[in-house]
C-alpha atoms as a PDB file:
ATOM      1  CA  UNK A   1     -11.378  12.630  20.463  1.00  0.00           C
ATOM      2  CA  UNK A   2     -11.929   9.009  19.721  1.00  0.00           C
ATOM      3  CA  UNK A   3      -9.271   7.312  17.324  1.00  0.00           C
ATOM      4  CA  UNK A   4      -5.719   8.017  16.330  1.00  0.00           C
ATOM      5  CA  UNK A   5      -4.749  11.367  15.809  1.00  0.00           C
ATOM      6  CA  UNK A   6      -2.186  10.440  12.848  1.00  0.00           C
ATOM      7  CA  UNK A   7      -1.943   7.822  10.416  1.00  0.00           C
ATOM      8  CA  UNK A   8       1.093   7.319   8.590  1.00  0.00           C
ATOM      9  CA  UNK A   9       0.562   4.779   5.673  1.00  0.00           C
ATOM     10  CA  UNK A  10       3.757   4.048   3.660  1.00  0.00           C
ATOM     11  CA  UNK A  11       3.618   1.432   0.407  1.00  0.00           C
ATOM     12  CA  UNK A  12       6.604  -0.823   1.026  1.00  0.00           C
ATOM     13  CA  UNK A  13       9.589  -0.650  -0.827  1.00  0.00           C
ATOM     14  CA  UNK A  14       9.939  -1.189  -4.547  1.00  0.00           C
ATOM     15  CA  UNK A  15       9.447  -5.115  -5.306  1.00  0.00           C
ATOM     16  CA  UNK A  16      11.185  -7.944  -7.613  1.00  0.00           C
ATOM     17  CA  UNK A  17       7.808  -7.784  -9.232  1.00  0.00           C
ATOM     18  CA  UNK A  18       7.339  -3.860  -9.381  1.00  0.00           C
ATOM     19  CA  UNK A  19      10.843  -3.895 -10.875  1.00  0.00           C
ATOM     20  CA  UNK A  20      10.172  -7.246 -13.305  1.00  0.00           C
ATOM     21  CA  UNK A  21       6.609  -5.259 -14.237  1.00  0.00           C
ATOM     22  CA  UNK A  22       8.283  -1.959 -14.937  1.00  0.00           C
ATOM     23  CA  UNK A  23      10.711  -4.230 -17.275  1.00  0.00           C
ATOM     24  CA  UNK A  24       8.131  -6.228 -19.169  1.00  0.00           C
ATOM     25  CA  UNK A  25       6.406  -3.698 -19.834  1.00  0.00           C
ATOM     26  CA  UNK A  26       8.918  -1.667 -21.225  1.00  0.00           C
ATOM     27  CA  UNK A  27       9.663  -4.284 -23.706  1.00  0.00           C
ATOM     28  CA  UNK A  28       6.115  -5.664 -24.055  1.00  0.00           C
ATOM     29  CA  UNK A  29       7.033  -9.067 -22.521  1.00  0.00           C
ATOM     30  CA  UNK A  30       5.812 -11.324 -20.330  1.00  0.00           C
ATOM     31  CA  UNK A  31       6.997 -11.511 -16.180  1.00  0.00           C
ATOM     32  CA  UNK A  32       9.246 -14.417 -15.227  1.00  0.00           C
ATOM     33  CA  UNK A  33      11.047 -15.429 -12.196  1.00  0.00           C
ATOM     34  CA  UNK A  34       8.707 -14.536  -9.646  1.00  0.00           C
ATOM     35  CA  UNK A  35       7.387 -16.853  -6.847  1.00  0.00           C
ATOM     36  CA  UNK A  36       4.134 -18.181  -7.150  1.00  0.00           C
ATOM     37  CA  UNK A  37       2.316 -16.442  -4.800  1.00  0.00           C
ATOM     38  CA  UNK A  38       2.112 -12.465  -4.383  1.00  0.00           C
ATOM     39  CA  UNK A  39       2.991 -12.878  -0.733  1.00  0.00           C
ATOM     40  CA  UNK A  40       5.964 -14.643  -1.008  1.00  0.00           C
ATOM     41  CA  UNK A  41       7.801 -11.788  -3.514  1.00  0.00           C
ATOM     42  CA  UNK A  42      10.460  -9.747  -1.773  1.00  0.00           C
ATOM     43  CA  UNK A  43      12.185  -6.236  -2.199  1.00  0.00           C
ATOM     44  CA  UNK A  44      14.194  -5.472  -4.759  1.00  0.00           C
ATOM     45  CA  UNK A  45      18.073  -4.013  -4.000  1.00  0.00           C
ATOM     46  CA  UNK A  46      16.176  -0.844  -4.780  1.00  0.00           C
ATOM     47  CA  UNK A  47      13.318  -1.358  -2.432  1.00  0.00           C
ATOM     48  CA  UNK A  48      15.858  -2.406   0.250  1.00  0.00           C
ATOM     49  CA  UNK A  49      17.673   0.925  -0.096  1.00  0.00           C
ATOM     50  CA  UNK A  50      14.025   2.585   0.187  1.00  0.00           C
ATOM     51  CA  UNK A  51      13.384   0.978   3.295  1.00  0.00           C
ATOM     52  CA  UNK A  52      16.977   2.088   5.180  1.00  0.00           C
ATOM     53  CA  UNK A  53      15.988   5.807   3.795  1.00  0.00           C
ATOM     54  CA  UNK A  54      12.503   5.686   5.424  1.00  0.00           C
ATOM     55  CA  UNK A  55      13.951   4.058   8.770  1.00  0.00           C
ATOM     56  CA  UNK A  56      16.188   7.203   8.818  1.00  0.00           C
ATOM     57  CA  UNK A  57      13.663   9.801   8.109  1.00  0.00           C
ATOM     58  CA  UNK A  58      11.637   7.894  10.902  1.00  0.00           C
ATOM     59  CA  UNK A  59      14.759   8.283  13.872  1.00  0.00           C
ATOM     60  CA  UNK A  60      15.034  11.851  12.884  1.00  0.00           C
ATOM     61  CA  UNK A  61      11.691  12.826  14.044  1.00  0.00           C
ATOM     62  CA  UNK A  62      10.862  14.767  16.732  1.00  0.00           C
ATOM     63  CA  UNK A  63       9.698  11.914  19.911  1.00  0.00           C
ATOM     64  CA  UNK A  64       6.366  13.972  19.986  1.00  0.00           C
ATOM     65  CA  UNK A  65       6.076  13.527  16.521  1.00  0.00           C
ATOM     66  CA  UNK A  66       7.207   9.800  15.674  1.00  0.00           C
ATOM     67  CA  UNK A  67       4.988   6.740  16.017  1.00  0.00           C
ATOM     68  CA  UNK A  68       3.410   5.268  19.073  1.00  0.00           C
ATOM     69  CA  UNK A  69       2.728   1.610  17.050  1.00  0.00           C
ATOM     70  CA  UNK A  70       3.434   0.149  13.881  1.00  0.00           C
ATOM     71  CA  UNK A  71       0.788  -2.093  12.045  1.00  0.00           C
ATOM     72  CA  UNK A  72       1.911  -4.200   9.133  1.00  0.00           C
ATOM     73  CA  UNK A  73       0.918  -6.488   6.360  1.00  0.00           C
ATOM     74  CA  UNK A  74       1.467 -10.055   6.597  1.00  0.00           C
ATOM     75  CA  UNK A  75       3.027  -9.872   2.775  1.00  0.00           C
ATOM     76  CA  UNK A  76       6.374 -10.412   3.127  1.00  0.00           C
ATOM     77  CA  UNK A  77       7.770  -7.171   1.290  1.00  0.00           C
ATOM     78  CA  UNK A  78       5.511  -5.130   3.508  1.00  0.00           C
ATOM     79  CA  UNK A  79       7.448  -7.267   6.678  1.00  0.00           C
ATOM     80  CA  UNK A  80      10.968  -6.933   5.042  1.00  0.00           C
ATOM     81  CA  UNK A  81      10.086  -3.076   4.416  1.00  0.00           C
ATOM     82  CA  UNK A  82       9.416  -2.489   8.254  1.00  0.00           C
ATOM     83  CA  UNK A  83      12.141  -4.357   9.093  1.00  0.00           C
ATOM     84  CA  UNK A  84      14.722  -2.933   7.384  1.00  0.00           C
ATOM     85  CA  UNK A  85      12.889   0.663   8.427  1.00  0.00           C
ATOM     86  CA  UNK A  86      13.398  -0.288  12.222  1.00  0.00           C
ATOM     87  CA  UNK A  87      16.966  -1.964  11.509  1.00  0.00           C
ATOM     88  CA  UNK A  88      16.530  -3.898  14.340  1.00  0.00           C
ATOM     89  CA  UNK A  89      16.894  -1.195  16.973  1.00  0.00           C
ATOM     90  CA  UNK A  90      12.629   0.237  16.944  1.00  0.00           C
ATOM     91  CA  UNK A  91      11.068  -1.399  20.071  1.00  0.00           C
ATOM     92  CA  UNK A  92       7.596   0.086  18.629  1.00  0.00           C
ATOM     93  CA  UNK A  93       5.005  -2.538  19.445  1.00  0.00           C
ATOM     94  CA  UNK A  94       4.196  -4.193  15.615  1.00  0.00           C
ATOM     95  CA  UNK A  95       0.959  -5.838  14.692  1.00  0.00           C
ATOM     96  CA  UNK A  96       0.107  -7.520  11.624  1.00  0.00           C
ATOM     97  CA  UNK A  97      -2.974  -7.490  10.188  1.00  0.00           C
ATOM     98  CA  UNK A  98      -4.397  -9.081   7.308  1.00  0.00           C
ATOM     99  CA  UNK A  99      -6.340  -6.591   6.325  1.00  0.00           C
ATOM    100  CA  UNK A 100      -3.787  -4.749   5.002  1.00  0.00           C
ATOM    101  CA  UNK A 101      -2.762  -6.803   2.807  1.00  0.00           C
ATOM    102  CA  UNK A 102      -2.382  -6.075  -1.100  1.00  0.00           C
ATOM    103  CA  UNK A 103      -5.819  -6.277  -3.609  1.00  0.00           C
ATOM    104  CA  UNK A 104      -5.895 -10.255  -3.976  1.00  0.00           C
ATOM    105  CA  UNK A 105      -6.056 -11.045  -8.165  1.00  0.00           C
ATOM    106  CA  UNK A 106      -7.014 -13.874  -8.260  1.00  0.00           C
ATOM    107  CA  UNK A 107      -6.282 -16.073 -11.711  1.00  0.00           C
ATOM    108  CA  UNK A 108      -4.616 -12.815 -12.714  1.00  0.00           C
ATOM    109  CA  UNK A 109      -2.172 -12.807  -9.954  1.00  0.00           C
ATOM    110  CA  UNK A 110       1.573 -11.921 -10.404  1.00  0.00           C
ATOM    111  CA  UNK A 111       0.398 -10.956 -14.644  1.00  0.00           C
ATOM    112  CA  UNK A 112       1.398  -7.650 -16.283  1.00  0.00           C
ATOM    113  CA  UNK A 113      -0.961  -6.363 -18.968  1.00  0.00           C
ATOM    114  CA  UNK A 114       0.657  -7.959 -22.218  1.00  0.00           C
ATOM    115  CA  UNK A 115       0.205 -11.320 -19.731  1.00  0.00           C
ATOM    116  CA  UNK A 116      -3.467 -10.736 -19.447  1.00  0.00           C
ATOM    117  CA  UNK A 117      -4.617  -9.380 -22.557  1.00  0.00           C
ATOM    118  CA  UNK A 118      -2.986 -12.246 -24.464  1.00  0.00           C
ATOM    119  CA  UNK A 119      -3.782 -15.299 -21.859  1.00  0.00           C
ATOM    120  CA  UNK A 120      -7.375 -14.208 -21.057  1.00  0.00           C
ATOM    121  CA  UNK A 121      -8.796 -11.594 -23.705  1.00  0.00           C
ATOM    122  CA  UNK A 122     -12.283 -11.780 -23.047  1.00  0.00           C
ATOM    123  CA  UNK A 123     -11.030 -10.896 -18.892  1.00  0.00           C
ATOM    124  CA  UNK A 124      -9.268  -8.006 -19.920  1.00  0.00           C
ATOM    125  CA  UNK A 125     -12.117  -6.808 -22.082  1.00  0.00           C
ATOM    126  CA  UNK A 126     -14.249  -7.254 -18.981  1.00  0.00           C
ATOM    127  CA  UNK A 127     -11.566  -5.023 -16.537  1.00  0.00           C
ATOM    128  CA  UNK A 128     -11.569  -2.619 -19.464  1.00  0.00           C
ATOM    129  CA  UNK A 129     -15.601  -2.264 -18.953  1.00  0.00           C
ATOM    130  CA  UNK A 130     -15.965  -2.506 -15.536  1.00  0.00           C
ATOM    131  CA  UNK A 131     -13.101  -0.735 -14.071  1.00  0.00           C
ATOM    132  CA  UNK A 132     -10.815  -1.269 -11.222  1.00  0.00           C
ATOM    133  CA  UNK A 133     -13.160  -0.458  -8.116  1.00  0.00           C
ATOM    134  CA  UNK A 134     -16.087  -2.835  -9.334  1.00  0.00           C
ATOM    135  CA  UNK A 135     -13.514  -5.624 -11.479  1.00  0.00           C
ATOM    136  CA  UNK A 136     -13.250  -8.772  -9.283  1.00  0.00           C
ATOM    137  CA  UNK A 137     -10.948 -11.091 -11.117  1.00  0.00           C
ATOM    138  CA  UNK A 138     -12.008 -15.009 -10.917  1.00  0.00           C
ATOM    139  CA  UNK A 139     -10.781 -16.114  -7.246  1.00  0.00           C
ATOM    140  CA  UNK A 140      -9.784 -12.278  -6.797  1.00  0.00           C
ATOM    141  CA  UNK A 141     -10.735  -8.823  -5.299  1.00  0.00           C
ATOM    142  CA  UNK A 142     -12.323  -5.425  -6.150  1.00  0.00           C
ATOM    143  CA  UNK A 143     -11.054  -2.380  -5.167  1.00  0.00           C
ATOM    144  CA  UNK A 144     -14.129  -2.068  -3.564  1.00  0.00           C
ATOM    145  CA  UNK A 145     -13.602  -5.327  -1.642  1.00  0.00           C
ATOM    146  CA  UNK A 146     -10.142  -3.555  -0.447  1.00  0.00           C
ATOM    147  CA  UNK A 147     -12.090  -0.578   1.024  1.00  0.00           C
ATOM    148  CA  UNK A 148     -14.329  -2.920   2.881  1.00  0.00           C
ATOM    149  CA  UNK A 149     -12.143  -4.722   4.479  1.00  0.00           C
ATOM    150  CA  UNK A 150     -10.390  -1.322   5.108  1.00  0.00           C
ATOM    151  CA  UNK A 151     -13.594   0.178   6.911  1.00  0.00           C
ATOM    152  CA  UNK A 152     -13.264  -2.717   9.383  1.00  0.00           C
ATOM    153  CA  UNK A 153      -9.640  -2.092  10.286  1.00  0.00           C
ATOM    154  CA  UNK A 154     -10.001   1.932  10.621  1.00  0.00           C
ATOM    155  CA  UNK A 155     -13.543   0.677  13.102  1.00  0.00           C
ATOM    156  CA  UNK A 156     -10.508  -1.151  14.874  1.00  0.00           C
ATOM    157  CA  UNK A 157      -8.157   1.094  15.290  1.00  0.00           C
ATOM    158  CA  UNK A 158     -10.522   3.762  16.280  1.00  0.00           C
ATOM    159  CA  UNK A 159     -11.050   1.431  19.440  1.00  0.00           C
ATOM    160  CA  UNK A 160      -7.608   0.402  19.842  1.00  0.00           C
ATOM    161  CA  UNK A 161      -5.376   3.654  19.005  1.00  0.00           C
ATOM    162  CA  UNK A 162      -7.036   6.483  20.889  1.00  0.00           C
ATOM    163  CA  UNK A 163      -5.046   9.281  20.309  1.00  0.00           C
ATOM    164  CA  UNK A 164      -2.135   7.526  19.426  1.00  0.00           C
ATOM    165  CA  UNK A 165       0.236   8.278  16.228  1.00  0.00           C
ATOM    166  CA  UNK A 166      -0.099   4.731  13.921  1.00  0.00           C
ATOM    167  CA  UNK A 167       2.585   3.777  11.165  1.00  0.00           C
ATOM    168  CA  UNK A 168       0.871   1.422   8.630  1.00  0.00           C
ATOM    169  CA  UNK A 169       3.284  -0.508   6.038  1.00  0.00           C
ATOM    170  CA  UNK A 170       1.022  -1.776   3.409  1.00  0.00           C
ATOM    171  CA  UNK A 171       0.518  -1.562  -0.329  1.00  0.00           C
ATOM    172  CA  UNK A 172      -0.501   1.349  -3.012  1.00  0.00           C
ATOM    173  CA  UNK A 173      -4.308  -0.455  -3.388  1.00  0.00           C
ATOM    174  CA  UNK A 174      -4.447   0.450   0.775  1.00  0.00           C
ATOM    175  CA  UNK A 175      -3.102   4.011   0.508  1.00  0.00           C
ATOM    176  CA  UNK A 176      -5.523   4.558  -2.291  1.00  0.00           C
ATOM    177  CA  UNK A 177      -8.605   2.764  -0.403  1.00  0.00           C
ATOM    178  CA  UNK A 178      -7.555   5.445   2.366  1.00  0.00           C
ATOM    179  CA  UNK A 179      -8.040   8.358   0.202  1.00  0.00           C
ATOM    180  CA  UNK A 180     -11.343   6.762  -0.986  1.00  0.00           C
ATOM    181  CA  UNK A 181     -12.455   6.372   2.478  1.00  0.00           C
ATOM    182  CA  UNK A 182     -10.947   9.641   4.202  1.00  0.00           C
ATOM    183  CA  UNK A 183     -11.868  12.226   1.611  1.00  0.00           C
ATOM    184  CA  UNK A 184     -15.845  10.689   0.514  1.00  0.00           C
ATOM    185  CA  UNK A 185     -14.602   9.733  -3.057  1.00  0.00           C
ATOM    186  CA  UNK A 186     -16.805   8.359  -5.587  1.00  0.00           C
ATOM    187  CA  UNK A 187     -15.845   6.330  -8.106  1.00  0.00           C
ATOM    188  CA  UNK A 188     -15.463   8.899 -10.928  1.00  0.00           C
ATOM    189  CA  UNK A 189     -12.984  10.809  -8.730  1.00  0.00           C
ATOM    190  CA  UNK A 190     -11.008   7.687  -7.203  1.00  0.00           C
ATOM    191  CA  UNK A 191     -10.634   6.981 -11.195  1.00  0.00           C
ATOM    192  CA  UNK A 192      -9.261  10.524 -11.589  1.00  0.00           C
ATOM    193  CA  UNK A 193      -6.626   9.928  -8.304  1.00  0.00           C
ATOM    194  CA  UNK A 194      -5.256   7.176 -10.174  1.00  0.00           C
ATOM    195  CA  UNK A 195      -4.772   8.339 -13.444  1.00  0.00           C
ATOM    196  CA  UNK A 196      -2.650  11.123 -11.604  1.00  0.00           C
ATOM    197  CA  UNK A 197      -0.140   8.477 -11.020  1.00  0.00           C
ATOM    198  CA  UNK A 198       0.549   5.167  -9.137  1.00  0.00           C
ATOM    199  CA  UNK A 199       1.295   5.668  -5.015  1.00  0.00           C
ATOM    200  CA  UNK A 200       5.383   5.924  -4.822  1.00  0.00           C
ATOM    201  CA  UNK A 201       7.512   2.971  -2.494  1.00  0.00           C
ATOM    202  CA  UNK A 202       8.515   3.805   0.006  1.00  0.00           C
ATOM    203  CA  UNK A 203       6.970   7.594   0.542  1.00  0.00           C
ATOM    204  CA  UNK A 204       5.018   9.434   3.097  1.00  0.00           C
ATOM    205  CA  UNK A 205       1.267   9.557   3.318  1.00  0.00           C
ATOM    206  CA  UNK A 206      -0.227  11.314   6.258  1.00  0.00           C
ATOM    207  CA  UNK A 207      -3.708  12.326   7.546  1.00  0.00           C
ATOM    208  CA  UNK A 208      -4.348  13.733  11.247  1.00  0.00           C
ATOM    209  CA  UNK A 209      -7.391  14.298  12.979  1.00  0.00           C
ATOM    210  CA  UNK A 210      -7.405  17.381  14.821  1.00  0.00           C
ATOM    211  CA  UNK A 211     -10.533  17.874  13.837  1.00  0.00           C
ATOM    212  CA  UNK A 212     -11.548  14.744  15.043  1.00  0.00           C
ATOM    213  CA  UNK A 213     -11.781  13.011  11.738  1.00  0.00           C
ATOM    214  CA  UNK A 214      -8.980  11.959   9.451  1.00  0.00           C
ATOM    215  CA  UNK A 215      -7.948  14.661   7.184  1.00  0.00           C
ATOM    216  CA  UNK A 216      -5.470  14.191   4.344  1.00  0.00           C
ATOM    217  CA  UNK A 217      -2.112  16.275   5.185  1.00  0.00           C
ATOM    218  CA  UNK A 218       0.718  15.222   2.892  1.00  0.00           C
ATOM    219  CA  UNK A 219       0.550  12.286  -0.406  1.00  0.00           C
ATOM    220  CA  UNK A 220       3.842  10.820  -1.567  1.00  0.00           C
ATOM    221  CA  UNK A 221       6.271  13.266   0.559  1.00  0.00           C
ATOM    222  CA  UNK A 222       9.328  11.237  -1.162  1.00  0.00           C
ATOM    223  CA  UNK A 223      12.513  13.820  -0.050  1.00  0.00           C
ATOM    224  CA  UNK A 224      13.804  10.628   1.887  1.00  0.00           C
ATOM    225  CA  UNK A 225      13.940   9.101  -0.781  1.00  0.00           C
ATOM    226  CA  UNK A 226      15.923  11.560  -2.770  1.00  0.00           C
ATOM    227  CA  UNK A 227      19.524  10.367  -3.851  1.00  0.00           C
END
């Protein structure tokens, strides 16, 4: 077998700008108070709390089952997220890699939808049209620009992990690039995985590859996170 034999990917924990998002567009506002770049923005208390619960539900695994390295997005709520997670006690080797890194948006960066459709119309028409997997904002990404960056890290790892267990802290565009990539999606189908819902902070995602390829085995297992 060539490759890891279990990916973990977790989104990080909930964000200042998932919570201001969640707020504004509640109320049909605009976001304020965020940093100006969608690196720099940093848990929320909530997202903190999510992180301690997924660093315990990581210690009470089995050794055979917990794992071998961690690899990490440069963003800094992915960073926070692990290191809350490991609490300063994990002496897993982590490596951060900028391919994991949340879909880049370009002039629409850090913008809820009332932002957009009021700031650039004719943009949000043109999202509207093309969709998410072929929409590449000005100075931005597709999601289809996310899964090919994504096909060079898993080429990577493949020669780097050998039948290792990998923990990947990253974002929900990443976990949903994986399913993409993992189960042969098209774009009709990816469409259909995301109007199912968004990809939960903090919560499990896991394929293995017993059968030498990566096979989907649990999506948003969130009982950490419960309470």
């Amino acid at each position: 077998m060539t490759g890891p034999i279990e990916i973990v990917a977790v989104r990080h924990g909930q964000s200042a700008a998932n919570a201001a998002f969640e707020e504004a567009d509640a109320t049909g506002t605009e976001v304020e108070g965020l940093p100006d770049r969608d690196a720099d923005v940093a848990l929320s208390p909530a997202g903190r709390a999510q992180s301690a619960a997924l660093g315990r539900w990581l210690a009470a695994l089995r050794a055979d089952r917990a794992p071998d390295v961690v690899y990490c997005s440069p963003y800094l709520r992915a960073r926070q997220t692990w290191a809350l997670a490991a609490g300063g006690r994990d002496e897993r080797p982590v490596r951060v890699d900028e391919r994991l890194r949340d879909r880049e948006m370009g002039q629409l960066e850090l913008l809820n939808a009332v932002t957009i459709a009021r700031r650039f119309p004719e943009e949000a028409r043109r999202r509207e049209r093309l969709g998410d997997f072929y929409h590449r904002p000005l100075g931005g990404e597709s999601l289809a620009d996310v899964a090919l960056r994504l096909r060079s890290f898993l080429a990577d790892l493949d020669r780097a992990e050998p039948g290792r267990r990998v923990l990947l802290v990253t974002h929900d565009a990443v976990v949903l690039m994986l399913r993409y990539l993992t189960e042969g999606l098209d774009e009709a189908e990816l469409r259909e995985l995301m109007r199912a819902g968004t990809v939960r902070n903090a919560a499990v995602n896991r394929w293995e590859a017993t059968t030498g390829r990566l096979r989907l085995v649990e999506f948003g297992r969130s009982d950490h996170l419960d309470g």
